[in-house]
Each structure stands twice: as structure tokens, then as C-alpha cells.
Protein backbone atom coordinates (compact mmCIF):
# COMPACT_ATOMS: atom_id res chain seq x y z
CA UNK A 1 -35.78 29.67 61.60
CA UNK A 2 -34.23 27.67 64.62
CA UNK A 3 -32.37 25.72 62.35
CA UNK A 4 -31.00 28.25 60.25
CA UNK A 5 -29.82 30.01 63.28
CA UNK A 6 -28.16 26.72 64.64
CA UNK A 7 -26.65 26.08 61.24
CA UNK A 8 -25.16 29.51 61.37
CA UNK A 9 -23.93 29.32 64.79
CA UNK A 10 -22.41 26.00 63.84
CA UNK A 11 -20.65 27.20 61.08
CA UNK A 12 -19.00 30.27 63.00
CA UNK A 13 -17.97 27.97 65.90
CA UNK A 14 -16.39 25.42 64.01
CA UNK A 15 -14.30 28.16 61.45
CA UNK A 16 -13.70 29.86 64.85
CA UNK A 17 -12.18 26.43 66.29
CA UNK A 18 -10.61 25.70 62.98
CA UNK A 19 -8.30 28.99 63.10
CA UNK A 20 -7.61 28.71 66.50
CA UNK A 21 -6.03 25.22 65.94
CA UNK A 22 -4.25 26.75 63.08
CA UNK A 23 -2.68 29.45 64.90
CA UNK A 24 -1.92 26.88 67.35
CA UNK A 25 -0.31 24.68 65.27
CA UNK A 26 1.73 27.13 63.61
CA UNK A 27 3.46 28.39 67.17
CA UNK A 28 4.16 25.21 67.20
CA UNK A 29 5.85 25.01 64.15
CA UNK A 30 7.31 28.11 64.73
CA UNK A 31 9.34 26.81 68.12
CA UNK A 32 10.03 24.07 66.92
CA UNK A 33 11.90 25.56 63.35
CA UNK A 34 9.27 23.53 61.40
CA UNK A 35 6.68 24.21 58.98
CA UNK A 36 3.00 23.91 60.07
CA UNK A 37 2.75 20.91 57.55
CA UNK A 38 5.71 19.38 58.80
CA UNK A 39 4.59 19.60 62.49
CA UNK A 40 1.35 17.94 61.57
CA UNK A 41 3.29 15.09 59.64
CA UNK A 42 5.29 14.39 62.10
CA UNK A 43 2.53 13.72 64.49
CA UNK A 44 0.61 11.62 62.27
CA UNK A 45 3.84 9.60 61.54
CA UNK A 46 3.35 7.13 64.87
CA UNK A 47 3.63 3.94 63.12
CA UNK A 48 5.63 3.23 59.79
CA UNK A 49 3.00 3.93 56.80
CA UNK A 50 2.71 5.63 53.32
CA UNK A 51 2.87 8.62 51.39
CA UNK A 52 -0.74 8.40 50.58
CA UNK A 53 -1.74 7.12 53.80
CA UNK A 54 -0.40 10.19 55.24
CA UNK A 55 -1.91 12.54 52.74
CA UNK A 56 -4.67 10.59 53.82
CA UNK A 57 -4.03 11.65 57.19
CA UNK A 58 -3.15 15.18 56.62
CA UNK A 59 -6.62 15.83 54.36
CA UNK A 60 -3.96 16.77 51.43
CA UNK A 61 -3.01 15.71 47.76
CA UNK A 62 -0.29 12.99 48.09
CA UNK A 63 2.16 15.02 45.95
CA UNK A 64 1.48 17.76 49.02
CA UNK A 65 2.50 15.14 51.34
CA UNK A 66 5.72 14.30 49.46
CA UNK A 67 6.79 17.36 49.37
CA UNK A 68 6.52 17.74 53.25
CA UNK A 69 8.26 14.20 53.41
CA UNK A 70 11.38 15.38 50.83
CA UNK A 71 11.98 18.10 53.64
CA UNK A 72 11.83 16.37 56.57
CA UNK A 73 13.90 13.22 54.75
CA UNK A 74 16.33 16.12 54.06
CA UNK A 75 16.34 17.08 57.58
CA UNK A 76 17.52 13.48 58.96
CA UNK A 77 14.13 12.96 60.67
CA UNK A 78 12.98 9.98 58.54
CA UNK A 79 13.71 7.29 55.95
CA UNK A 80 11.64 5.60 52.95
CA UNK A 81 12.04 1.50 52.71
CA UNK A 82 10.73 -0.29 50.53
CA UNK A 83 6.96 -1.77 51.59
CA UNK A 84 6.75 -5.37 52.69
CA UNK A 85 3.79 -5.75 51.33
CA UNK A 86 3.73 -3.62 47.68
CA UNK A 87 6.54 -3.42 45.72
CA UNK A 88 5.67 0.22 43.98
CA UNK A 89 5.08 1.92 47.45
CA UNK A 90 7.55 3.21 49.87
CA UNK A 91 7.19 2.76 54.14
CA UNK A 92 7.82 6.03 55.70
CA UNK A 93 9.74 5.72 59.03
CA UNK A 94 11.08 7.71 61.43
CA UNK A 95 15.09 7.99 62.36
CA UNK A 96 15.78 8.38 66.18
CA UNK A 97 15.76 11.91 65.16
CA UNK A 98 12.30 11.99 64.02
CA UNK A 99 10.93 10.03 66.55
CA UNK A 100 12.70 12.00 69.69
CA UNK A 101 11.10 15.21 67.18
CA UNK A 102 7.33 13.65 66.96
CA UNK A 103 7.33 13.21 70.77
CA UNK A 104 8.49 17.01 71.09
CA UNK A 105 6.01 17.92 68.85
CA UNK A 106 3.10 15.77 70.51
CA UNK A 107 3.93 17.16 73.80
CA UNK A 108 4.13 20.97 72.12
CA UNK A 109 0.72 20.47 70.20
CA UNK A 110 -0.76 19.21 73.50
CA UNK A 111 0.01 21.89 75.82
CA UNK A 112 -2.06 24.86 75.48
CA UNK A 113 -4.22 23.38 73.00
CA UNK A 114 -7.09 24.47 72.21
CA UNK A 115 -9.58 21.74 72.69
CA UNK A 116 -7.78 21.06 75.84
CA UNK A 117 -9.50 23.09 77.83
CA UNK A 118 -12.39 20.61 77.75
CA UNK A 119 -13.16 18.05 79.61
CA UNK A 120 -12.04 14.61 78.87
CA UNK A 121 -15.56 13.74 77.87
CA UNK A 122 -16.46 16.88 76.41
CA UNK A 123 -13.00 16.04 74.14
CA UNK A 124 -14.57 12.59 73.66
CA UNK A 125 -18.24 13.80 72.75
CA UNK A 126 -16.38 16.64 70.49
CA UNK A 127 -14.74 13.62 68.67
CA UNK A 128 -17.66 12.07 68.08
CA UNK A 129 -20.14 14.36 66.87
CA UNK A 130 -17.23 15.35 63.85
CA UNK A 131 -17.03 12.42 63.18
CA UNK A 132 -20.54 11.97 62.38
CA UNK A 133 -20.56 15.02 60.30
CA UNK A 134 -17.36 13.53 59.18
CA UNK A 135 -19.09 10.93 57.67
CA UNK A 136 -21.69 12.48 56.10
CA UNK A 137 -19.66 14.72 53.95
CA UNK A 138 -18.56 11.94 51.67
């Protein structure tokens, strides 16, 4: 019975958690005249990489990811080349634009956020322990 009660508990903290980071996420978007999947592209864009390593990244379909990119190519904040390493994939990387953009957003997603008001080991031990159950999903 303990367990079931954890396992509920669990599950209501982490959906809980999971909608505050949303709503966080998309008042950042908001200020910042970006979409919520935009936002979170741009911060996982800190080093030049692909469209499927960012869908990767983002936890979405890679044609998702590509559509995020198109818009934010169209915006001026970054640029496909051609990857040194494999000819049929494109490097995503970020104009000045982009990258003075990522650091705003950074910055925006780090104030008031919502696992910020833990400690810096609590943050750490949080980490952690989803990424264990990370793991285990598959």
C-alpha cells in the first residue's frame, strides 16, 4: 500500500513540476516574441549540431524540430552548413543574432525558474534521480 501511495504521489509531483516548467517556459517565450519550442531550441543550440540531434534534445520528431529551425532560420537567428563530417546532414549554427538571443533566453529561463528555488544540491540530486528513471524508461 506504501508503494502505491508513493507511486501516486510521484506521479502528481512530477505532472505538477512538469506544468509548472511549461508555464514557465512559455512566459518566456511570450517576452521574448518566441514560440515555446523555439525558446527551448534555442537553448539547446550551445554548440553547432543537427536537426536530429536537436530533436534529440527537444524529446520531439525531427520533422518537429525542422519546423522550429525553418522559423528561427527565417528569423536571422541561425544558419545550416553543410556537416564536416556527413555529407547528407546539415550543422545548425547560430548567427550573432541567435547567439546574443540564446544567452537572453538562458538568462530568462533561469530567473524565476522553477527548480531554482532549490538548492544547488537538491538541483543536483533532482538531476540525478530523473535521470535514473530516465534510463529505465527505454
Amino acid at each position: 500500500m506504501a508503494s502505491e501511495q508513493i507511486d501516486r504521489d510521484v506521479c502528481k509531483l512530477v505532472h505538477r513540476l512538469a506544468h509548472t516548467l511549461d508555464v514557465h517556459v512559455r512566459r518566456v517565450a511570450d517576452e521574448m516574441g518566441l514560440t515555446p519550442s523555439q525558446v527551448v531550441a534555442l537553448r539547446e543550440l550551445s554548440e553547432p549540431i543537427t536537426a536530429r540531434e536537436l530533436a534529440a534534445r527537444m524529446a520531439c520528431e525531427a520533422s518537429n524540430a525542422t519546423f522550429v529551425l525553418d522559423r528561427l532560420e527565417e528569423r536571422g537567428l541561425l544558419n545550416r552548413h553543410p556537416h564536416p563530417d556527413d555529407r547528407r546532414a546539415k550543422q545548425i549554427v547560430l548567427t550573432a543574432e541567435g547567439t546574443r538571443r540564446r544567452a537572453e533566453a538562458v538568462r530568462l529561463l533561469g530567473e524565476r525558474s522553477p527548480v531554482g528555488a532549490l538548492r544547488a544540491d537538491q538541483q543536483e540530486a533532482l538531476r540525478e534521480l530523473l535521470s535514473a528513471l530516465d534510463g529505465q524508461l527505454g
